[in-house]
PDB file of N, CA and C in Angstrom:
ATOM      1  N   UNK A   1      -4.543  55.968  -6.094  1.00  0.00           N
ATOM      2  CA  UNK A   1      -3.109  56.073  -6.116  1.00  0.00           C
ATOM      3  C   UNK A   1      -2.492  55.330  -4.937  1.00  0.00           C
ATOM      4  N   UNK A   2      -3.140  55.884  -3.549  1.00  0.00           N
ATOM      5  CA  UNK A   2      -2.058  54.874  -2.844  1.00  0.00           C
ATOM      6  C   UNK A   2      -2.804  53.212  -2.479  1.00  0.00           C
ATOM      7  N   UNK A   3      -3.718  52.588  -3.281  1.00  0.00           N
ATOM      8  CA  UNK A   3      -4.254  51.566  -3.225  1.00  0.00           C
ATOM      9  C   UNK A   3      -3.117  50.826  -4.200  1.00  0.00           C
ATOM     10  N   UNK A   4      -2.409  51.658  -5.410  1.00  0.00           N
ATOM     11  CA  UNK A   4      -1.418  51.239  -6.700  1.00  0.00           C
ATOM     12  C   UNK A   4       0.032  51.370  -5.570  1.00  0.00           C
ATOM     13  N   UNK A   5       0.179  52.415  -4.767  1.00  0.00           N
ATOM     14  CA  UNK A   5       1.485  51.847  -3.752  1.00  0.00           C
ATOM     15  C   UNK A   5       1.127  50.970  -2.844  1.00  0.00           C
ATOM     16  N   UNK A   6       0.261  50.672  -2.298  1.00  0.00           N
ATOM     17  CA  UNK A   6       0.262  49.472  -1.220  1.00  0.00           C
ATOM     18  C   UNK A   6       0.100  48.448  -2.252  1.00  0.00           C
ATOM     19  N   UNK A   7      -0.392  48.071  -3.574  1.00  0.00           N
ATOM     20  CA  UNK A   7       0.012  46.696  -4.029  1.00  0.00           C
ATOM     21  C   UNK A   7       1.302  46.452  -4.679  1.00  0.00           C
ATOM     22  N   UNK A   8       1.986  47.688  -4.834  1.00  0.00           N
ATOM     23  CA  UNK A   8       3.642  47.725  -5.150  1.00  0.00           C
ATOM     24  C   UNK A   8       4.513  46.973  -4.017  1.00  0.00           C
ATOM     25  N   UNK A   9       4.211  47.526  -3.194  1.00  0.00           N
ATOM     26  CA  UNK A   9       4.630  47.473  -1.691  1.00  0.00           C
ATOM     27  C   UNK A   9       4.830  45.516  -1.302  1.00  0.00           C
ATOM     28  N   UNK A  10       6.017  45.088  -0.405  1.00  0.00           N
ATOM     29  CA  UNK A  10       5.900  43.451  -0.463  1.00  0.00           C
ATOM     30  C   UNK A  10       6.370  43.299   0.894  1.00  0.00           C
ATOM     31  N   UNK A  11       5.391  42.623   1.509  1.00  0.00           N
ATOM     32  CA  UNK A  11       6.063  42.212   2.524  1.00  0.00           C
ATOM     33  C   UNK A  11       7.759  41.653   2.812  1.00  0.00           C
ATOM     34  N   UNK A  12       8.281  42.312   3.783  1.00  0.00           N
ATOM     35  CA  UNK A  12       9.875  41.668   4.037  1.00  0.00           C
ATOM     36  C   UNK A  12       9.876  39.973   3.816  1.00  0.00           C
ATOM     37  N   UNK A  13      11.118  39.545   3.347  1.00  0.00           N
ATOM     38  CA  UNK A  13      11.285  38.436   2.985  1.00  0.00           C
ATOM     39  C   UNK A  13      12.029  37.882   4.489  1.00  0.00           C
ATOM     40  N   UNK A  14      11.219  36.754   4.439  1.00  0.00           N
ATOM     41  CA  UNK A  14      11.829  35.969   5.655  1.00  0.00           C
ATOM     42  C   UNK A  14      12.486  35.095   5.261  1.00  0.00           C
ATOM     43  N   UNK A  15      13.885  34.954   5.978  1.00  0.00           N
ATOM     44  CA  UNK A  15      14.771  34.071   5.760  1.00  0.00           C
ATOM     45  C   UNK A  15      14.436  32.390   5.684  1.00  0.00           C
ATOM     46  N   UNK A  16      13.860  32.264   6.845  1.00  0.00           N
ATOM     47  CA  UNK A  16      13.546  30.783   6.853  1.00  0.00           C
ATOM     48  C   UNK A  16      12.136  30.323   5.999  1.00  0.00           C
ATOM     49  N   UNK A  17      11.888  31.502   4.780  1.00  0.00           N
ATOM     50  CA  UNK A  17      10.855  30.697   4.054  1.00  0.00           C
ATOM     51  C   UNK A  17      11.314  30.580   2.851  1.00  0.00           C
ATOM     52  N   UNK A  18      12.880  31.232   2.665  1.00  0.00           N
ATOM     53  CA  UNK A  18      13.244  30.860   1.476  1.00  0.00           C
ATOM     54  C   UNK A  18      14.032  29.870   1.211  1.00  0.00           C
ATOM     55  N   UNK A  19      14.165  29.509   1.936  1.00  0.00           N
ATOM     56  CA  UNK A  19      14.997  27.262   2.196  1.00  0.00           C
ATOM     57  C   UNK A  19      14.808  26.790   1.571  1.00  0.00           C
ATOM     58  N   UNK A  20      15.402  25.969   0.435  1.00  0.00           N
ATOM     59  CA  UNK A  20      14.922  24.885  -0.535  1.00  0.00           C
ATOM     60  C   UNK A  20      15.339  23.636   0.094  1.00  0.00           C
ATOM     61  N   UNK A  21      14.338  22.917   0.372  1.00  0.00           N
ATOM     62  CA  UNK A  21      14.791  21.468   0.948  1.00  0.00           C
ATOM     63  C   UNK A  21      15.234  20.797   0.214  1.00  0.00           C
ATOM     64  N   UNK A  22      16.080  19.485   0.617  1.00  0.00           N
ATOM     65  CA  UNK A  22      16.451  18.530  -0.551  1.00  0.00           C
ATOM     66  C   UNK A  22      15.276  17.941  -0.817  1.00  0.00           C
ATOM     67  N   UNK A  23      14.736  17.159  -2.072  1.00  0.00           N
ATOM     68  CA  UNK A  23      14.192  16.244  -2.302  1.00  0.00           C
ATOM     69  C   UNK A  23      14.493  14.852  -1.299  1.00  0.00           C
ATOM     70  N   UNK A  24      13.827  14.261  -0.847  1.00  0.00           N
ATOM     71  CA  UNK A  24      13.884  12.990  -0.211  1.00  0.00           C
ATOM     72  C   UNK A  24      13.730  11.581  -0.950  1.00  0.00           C
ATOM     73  N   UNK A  25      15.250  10.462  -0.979  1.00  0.00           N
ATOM     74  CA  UNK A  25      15.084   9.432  -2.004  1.00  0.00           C
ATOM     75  C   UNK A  25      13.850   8.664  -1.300  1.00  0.00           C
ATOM     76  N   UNK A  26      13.339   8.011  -2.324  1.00  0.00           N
ATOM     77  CA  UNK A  26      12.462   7.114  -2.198  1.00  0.00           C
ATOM     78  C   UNK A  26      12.283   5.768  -2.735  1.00  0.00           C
ATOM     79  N   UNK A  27      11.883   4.441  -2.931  1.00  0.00           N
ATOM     80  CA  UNK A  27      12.469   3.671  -3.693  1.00  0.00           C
ATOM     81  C   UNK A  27      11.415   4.101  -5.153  1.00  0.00           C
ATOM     82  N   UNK A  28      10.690   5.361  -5.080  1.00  0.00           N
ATOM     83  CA  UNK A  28      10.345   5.664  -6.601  1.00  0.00           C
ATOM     84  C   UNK A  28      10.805   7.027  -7.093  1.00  0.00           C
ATOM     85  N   UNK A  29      12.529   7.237  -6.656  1.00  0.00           N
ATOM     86  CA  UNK A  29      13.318   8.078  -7.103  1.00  0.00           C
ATOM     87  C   UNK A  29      13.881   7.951  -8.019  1.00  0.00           C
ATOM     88  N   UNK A  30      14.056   8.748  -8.770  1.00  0.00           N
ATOM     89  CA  UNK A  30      15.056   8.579 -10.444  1.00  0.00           C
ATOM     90  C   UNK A  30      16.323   8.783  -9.860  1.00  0.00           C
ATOM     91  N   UNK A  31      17.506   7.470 -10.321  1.00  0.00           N
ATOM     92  CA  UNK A  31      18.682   7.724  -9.909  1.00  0.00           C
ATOM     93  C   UNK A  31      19.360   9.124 -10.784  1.00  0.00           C
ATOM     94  N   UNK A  32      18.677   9.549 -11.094  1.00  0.00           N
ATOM     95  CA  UNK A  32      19.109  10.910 -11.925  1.00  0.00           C
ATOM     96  C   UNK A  32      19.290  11.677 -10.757  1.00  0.00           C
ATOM     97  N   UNK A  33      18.147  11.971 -10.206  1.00  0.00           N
ATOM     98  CA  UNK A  33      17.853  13.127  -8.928  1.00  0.00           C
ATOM     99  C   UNK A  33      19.499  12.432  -7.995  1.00  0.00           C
ATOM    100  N   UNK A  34      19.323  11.571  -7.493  1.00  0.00           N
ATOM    101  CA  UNK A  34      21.022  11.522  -6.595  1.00  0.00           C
ATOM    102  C   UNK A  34      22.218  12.488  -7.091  1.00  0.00           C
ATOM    103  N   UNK A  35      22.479  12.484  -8.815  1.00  0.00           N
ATOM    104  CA  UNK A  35      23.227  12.969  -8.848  1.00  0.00           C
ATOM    105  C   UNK A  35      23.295  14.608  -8.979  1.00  0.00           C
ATOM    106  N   UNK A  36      22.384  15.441  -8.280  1.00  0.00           N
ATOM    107  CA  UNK A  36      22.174  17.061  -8.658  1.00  0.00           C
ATOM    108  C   UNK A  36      22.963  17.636  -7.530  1.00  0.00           C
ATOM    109  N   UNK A  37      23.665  18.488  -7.710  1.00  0.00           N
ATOM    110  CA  UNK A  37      24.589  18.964  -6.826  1.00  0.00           C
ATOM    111  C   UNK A  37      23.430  19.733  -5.462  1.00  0.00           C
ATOM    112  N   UNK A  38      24.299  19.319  -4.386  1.00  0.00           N
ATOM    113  CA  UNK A  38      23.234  19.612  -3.154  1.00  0.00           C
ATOM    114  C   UNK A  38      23.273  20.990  -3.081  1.00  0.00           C
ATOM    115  N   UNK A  39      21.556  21.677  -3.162  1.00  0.00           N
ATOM    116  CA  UNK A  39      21.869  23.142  -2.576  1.00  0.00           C
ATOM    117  C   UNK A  39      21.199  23.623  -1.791  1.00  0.00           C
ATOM    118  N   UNK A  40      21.088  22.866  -0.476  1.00  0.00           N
ATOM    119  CA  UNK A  40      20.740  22.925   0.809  1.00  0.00           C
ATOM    120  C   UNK A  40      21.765  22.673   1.822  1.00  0.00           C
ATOM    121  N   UNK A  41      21.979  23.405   2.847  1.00  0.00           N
ATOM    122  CA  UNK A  41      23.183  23.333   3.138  1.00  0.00           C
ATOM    123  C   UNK A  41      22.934  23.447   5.345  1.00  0.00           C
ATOM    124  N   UNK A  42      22.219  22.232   5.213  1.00  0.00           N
ATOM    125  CA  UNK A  42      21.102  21.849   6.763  1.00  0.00           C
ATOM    126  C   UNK A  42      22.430  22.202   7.848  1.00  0.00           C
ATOM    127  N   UNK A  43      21.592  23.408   8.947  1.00  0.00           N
ATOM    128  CA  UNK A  43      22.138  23.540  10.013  1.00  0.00           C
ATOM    129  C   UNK A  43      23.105  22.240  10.831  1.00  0.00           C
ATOM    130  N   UNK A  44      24.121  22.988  11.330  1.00  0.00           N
ATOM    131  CA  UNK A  44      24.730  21.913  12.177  1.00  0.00           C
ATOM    132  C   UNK A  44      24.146  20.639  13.514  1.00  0.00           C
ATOM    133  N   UNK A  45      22.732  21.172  14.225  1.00  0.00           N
ATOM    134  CA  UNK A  45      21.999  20.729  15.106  1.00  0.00           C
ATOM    135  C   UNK A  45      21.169  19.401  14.039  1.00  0.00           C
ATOM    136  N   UNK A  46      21.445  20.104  12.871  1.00  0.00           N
ATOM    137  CA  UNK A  46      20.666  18.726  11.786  1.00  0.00           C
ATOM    138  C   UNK A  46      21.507  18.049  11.207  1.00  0.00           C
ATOM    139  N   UNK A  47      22.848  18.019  11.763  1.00  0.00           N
ATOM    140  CA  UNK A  47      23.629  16.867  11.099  1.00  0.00           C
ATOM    141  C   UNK A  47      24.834  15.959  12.104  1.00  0.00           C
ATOM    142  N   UNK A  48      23.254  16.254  13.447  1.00  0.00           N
ATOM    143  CA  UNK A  48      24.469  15.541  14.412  1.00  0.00           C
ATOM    144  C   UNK A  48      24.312  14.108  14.713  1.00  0.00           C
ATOM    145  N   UNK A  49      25.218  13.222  15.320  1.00  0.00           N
ATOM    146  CA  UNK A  49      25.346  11.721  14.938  1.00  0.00           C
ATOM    147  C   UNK A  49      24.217  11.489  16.371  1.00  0.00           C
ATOM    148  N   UNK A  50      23.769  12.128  16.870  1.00  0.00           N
ATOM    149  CA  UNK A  50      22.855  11.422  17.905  1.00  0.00           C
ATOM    150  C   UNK A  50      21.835  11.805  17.047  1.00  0.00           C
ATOM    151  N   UNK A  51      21.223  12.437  16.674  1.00  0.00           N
ATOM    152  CA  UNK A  51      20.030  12.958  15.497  1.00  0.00           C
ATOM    153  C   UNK A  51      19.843  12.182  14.310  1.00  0.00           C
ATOM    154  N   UNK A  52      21.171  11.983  13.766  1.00  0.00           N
ATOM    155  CA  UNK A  52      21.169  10.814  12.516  1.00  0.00           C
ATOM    156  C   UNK A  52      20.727   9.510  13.676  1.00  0.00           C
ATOM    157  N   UNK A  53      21.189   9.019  14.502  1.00  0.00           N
ATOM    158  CA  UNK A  53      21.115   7.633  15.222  1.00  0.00           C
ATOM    159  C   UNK A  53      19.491   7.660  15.574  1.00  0.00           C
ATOM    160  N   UNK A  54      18.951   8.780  16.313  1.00  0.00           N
ATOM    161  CA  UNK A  54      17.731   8.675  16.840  1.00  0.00           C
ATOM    162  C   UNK A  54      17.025   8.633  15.263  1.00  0.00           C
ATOM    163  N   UNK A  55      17.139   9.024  14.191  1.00  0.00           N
ATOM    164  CA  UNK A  55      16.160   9.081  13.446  1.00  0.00           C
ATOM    165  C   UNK A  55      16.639   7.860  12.514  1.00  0.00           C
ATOM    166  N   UNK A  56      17.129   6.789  12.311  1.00  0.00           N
ATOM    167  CA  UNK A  56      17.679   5.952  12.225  1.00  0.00           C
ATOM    168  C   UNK A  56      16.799   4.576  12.703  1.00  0.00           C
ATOM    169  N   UNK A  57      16.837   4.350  14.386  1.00  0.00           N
ATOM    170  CA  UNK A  57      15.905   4.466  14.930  1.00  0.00           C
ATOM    171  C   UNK A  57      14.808   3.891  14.353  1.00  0.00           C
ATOM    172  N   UNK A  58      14.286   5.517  14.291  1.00  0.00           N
ATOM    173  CA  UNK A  58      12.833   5.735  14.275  1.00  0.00           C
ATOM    174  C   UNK A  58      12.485   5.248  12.973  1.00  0.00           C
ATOM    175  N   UNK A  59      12.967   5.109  12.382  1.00  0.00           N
ATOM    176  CA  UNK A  59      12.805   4.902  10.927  1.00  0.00           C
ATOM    177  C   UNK A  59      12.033   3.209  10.522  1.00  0.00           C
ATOM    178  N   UNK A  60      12.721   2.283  11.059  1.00  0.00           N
ATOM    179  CA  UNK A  60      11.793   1.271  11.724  1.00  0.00           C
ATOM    180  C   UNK A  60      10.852   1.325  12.236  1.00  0.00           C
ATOM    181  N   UNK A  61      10.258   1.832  13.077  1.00  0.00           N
ATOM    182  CA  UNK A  61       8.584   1.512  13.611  1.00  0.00           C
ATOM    183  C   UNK A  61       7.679   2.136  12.906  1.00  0.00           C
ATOM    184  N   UNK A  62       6.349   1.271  12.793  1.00  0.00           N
ATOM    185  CA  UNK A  62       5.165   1.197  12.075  1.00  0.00           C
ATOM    186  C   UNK A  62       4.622   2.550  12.176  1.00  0.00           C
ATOM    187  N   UNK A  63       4.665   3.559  11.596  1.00  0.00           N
ATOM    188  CA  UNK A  63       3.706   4.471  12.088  1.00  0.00           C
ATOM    189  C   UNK A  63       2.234   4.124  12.923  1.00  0.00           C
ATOM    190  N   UNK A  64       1.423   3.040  12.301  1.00  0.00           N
ATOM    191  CA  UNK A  64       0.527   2.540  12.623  1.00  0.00           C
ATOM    192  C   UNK A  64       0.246   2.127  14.229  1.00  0.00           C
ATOM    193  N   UNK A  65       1.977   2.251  14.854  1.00  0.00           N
ATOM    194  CA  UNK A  65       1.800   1.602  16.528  1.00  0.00           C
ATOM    195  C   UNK A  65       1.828   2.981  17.251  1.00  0.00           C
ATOM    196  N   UNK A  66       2.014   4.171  16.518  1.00  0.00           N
ATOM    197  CA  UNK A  66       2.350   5.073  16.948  1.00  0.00           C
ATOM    198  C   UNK A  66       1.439   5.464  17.021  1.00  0.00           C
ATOM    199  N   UNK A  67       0.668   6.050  15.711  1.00  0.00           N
ATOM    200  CA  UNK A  67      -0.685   6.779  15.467  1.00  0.00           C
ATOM    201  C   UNK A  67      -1.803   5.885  15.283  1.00  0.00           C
ATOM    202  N   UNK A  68      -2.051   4.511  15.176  1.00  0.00           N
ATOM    203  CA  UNK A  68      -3.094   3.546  14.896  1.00  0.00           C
ATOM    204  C   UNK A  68      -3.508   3.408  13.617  1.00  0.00           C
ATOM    205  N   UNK A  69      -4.649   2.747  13.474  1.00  0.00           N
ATOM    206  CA  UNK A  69      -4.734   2.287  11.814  1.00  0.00           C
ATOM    207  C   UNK A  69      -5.596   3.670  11.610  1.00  0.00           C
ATOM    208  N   UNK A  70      -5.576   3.693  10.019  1.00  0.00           N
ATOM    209  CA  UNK A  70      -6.415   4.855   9.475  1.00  0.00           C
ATOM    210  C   UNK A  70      -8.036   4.370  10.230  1.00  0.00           C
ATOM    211  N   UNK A  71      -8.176   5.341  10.116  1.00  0.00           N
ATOM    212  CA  UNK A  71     -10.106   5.060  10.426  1.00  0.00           C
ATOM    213  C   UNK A  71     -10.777   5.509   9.312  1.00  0.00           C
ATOM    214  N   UNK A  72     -12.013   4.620   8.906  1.00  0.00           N
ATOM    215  CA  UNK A  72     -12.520   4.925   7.569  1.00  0.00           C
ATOM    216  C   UNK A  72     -12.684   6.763   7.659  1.00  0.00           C
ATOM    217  N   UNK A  73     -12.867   6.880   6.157  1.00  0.00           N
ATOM    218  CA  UNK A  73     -13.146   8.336   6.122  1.00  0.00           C
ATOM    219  C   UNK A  73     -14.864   8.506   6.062  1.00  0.00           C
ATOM    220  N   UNK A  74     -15.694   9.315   6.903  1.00  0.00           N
ATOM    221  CA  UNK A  74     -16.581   9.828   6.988  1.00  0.00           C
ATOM    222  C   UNK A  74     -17.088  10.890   6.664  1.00  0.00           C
ATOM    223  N   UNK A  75     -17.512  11.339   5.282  1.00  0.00           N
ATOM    224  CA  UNK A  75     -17.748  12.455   4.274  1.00  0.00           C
ATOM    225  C   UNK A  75     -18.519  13.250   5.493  1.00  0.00           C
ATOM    226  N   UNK A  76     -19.793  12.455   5.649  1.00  0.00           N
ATOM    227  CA  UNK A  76     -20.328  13.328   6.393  1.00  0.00           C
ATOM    228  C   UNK A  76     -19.955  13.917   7.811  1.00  0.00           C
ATOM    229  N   UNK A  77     -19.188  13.285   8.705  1.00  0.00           N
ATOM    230  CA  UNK A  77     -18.906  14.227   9.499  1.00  0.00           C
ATOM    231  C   UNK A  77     -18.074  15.175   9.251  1.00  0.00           C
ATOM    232  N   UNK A  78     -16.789  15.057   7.587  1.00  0.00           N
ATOM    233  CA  UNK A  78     -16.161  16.427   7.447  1.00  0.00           C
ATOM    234  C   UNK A  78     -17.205  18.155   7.211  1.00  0.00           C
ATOM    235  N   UNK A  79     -18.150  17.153   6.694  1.00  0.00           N
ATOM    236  CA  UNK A  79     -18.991  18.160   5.610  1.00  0.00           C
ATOM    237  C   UNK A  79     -20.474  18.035   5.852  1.00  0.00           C
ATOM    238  N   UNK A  80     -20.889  18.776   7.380  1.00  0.00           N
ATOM    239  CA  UNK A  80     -22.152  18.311   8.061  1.00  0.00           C
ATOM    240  C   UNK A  80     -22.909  19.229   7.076  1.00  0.00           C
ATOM    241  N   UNK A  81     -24.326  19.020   6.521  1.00  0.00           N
ATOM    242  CA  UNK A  81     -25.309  19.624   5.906  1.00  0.00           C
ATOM    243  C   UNK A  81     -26.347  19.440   6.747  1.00  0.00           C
ATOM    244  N   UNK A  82     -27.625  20.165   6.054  1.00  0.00           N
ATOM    245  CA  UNK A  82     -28.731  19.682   6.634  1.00  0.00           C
ATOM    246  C   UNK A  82     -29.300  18.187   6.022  1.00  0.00           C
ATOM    247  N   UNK A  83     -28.716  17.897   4.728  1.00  0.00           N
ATOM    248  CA  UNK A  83     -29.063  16.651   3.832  1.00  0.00           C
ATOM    249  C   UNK A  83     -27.904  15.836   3.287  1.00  0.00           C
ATOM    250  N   UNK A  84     -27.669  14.663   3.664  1.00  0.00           N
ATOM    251  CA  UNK A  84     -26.729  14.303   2.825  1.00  0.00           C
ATOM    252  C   UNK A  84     -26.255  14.423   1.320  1.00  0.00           C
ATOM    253  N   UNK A  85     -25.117  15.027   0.938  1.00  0.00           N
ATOM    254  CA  UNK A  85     -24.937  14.859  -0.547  1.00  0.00           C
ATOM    255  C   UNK A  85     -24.205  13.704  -1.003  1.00  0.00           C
ATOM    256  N   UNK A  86     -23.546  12.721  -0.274  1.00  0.00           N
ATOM    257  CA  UNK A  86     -22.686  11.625  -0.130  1.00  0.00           C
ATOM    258  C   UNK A  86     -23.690  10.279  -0.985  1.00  0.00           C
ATOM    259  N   UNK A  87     -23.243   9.891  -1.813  1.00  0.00           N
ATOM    260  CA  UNK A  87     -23.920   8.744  -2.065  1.00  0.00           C
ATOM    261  C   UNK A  87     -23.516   7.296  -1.229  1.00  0.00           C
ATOM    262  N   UNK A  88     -24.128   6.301  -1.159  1.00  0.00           N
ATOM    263  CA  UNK A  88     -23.061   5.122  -0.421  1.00  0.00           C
ATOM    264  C   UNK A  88     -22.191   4.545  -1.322  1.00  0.00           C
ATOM    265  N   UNK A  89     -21.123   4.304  -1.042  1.00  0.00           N
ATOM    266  CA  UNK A  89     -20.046   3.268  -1.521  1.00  0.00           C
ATOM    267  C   UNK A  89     -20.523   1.894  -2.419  1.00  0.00           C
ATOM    268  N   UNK A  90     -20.157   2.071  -3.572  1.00  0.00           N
ATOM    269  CA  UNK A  90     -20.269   0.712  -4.219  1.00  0.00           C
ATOM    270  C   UNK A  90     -19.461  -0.403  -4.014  1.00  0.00           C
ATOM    271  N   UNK A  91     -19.743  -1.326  -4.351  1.00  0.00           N
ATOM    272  CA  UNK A  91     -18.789  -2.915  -3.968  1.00  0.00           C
ATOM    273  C   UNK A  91     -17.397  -2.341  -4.706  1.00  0.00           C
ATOM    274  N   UNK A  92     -17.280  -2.055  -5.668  1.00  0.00           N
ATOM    275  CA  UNK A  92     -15.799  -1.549  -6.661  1.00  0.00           C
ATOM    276  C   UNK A  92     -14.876  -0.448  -5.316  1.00  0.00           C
ATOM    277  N   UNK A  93     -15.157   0.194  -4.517  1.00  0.00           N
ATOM    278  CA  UNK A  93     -14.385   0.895  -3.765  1.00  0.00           C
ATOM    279  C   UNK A  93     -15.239   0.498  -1.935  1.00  0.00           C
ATOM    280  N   UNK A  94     -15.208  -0.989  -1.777  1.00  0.00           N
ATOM    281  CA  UNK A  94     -15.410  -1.229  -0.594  1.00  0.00           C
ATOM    282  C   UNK A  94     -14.245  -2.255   0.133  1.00  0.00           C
ATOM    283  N   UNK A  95     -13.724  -1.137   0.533  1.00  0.00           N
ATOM    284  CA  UNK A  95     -12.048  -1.302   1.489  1.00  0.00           C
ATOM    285  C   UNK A  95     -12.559  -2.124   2.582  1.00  0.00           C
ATOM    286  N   UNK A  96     -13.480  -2.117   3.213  1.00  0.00           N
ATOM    287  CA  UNK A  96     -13.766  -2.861   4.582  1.00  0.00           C
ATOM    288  C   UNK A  96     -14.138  -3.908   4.289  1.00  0.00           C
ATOM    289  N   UNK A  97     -14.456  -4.515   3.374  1.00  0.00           N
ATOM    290  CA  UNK A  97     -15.094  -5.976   2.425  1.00  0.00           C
ATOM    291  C   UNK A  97     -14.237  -6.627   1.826  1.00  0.00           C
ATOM    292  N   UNK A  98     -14.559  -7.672   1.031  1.00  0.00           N
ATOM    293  CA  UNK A  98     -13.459  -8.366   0.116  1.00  0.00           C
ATOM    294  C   UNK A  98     -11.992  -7.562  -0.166  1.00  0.00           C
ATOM    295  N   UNK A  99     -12.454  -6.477  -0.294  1.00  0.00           N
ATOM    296  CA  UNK A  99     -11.381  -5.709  -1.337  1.00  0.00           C
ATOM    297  C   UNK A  99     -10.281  -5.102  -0.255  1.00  0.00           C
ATOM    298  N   UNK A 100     -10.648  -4.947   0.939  1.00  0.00           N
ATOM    299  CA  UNK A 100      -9.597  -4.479   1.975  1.00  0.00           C
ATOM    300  C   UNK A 100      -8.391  -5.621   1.929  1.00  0.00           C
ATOM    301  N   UNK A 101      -7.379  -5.081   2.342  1.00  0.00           N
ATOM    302  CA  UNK A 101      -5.956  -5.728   2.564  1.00  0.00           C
ATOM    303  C   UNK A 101      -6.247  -6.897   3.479  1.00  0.00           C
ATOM    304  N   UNK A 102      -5.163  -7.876   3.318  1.00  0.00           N
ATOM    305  CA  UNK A 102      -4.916  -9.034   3.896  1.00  0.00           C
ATOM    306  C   UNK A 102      -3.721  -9.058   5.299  1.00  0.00           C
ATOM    307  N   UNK A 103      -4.348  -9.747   5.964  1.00  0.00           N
ATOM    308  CA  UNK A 103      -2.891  -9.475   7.139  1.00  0.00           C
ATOM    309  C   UNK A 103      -1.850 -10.049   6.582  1.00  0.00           C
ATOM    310  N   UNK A 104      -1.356 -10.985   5.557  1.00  0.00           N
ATOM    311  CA  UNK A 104      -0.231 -11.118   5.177  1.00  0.00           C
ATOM    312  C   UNK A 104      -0.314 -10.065   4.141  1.00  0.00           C
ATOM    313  N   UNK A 105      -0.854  -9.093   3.616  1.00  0.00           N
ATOM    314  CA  UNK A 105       0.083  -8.145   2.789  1.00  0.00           C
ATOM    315  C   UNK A 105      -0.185  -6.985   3.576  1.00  0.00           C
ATOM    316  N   UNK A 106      -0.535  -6.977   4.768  1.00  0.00           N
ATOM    317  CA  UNK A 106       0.431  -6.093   5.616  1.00  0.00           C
ATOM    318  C   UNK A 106       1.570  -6.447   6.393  1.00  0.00           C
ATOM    319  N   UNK A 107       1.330  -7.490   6.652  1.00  0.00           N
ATOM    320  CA  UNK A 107       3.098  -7.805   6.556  1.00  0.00           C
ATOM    321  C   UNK A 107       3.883  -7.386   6.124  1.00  0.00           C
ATOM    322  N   UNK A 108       3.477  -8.220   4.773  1.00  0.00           N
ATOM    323  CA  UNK A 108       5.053  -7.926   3.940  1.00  0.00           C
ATOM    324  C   UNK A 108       4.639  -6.513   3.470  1.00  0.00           C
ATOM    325  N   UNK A 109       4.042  -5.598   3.113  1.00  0.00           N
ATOM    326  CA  UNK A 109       4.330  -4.271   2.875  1.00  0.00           C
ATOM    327  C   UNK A 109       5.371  -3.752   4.694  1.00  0.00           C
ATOM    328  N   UNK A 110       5.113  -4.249   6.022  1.00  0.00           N
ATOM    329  CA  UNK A 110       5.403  -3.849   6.704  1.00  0.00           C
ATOM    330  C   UNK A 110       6.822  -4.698   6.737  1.00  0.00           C
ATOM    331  N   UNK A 111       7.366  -5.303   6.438  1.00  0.00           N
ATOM    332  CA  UNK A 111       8.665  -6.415   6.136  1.00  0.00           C
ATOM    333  C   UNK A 111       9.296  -5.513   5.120  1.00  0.00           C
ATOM    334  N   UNK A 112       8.720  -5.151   3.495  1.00  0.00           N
ATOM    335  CA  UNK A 112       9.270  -4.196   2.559  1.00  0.00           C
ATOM    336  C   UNK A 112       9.522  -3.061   3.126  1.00  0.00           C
ATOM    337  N   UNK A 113       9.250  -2.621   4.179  1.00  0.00           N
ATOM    338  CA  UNK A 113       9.460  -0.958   4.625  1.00  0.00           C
ATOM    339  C   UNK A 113      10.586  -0.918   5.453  1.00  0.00           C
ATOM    340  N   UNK A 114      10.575  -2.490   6.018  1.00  0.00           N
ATOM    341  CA  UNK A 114      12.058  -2.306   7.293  1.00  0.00           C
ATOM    342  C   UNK A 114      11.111  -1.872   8.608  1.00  0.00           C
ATOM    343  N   UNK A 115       9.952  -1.925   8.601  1.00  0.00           N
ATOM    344  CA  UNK A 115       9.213  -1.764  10.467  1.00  0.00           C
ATOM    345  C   UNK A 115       9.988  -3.030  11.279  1.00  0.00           C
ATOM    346  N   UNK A 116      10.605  -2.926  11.994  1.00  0.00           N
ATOM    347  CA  UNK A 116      10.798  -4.301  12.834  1.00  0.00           C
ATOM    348  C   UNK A 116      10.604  -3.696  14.299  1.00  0.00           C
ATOM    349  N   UNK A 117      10.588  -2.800  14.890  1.00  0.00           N
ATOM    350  CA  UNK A 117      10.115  -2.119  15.778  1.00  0.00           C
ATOM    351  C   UNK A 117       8.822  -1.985  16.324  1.00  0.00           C
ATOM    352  N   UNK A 118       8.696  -1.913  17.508  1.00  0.00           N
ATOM    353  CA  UNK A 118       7.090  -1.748  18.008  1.00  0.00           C
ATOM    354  C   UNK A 118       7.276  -0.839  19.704  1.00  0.00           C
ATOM    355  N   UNK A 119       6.238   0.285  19.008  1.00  0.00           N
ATOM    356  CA  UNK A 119       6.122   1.255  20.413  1.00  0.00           C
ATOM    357  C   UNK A 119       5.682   0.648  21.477  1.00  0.00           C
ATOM    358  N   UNK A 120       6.247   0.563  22.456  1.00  0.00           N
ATOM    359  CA  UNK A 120       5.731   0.462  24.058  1.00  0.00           C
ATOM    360  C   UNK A 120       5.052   1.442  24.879  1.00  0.00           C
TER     361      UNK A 120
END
């Protein structure tokens, strides 16, 4: 019986977990989504013109100068065993070989994004 009231029972609702954020446009947004009436309604400290300017900004630089390039992913150090279960990489998914990106199409992916910025 009281195992049937403690799963009745709900933790208090916290205010700040019931927030619905806006969706964020993207250039693979449906111009549909622009037009849904906004029902988020962001604190005043989040709609101030030094906050819009600094993130403005920021919005230009490469993540990449900030945080560096990805580093390959290493199965095995997420997921140490006593035996590997990881097979090796075939030529069809070898990113560090032929098949990795070109410095001109990181460029222009970094030209398409608007990076013109670089951390000091």
């Amino acid at each position: 019986m009281a195992q049937i009231r403690a799963a009745k029972q709900q933790p208090p609702e916290v205010p700040s977990e019931s927030i619905e954020l806006p969706d964020i446009n993207s250039e693979y947004s449906d111009s549909e989504d622009e037009d849904r009436p906004r029902t988020f309604d962001p604190p005043d400290w989040a709609q101030s013109p030094e906050l819009r300017q600094a993130l403005q900004m920021q919005s230009k630089v490469d993540p990449d100068d900030i945080f560096g390039a990805i580093r390959p992913l290493r199965m095995e150090e997420l997921f140490r065993t006593r035996q590997s279960r990881f097979r090796a990489r075939t030529s069809s998914a070898n990113w560090s070989g032929s098949d990795r990106l070109t410095v001109e199409e990181e460029r222009e992916y970094a030209r398409r994004m608007g990076f013109t910025k670089h951390v000091s």
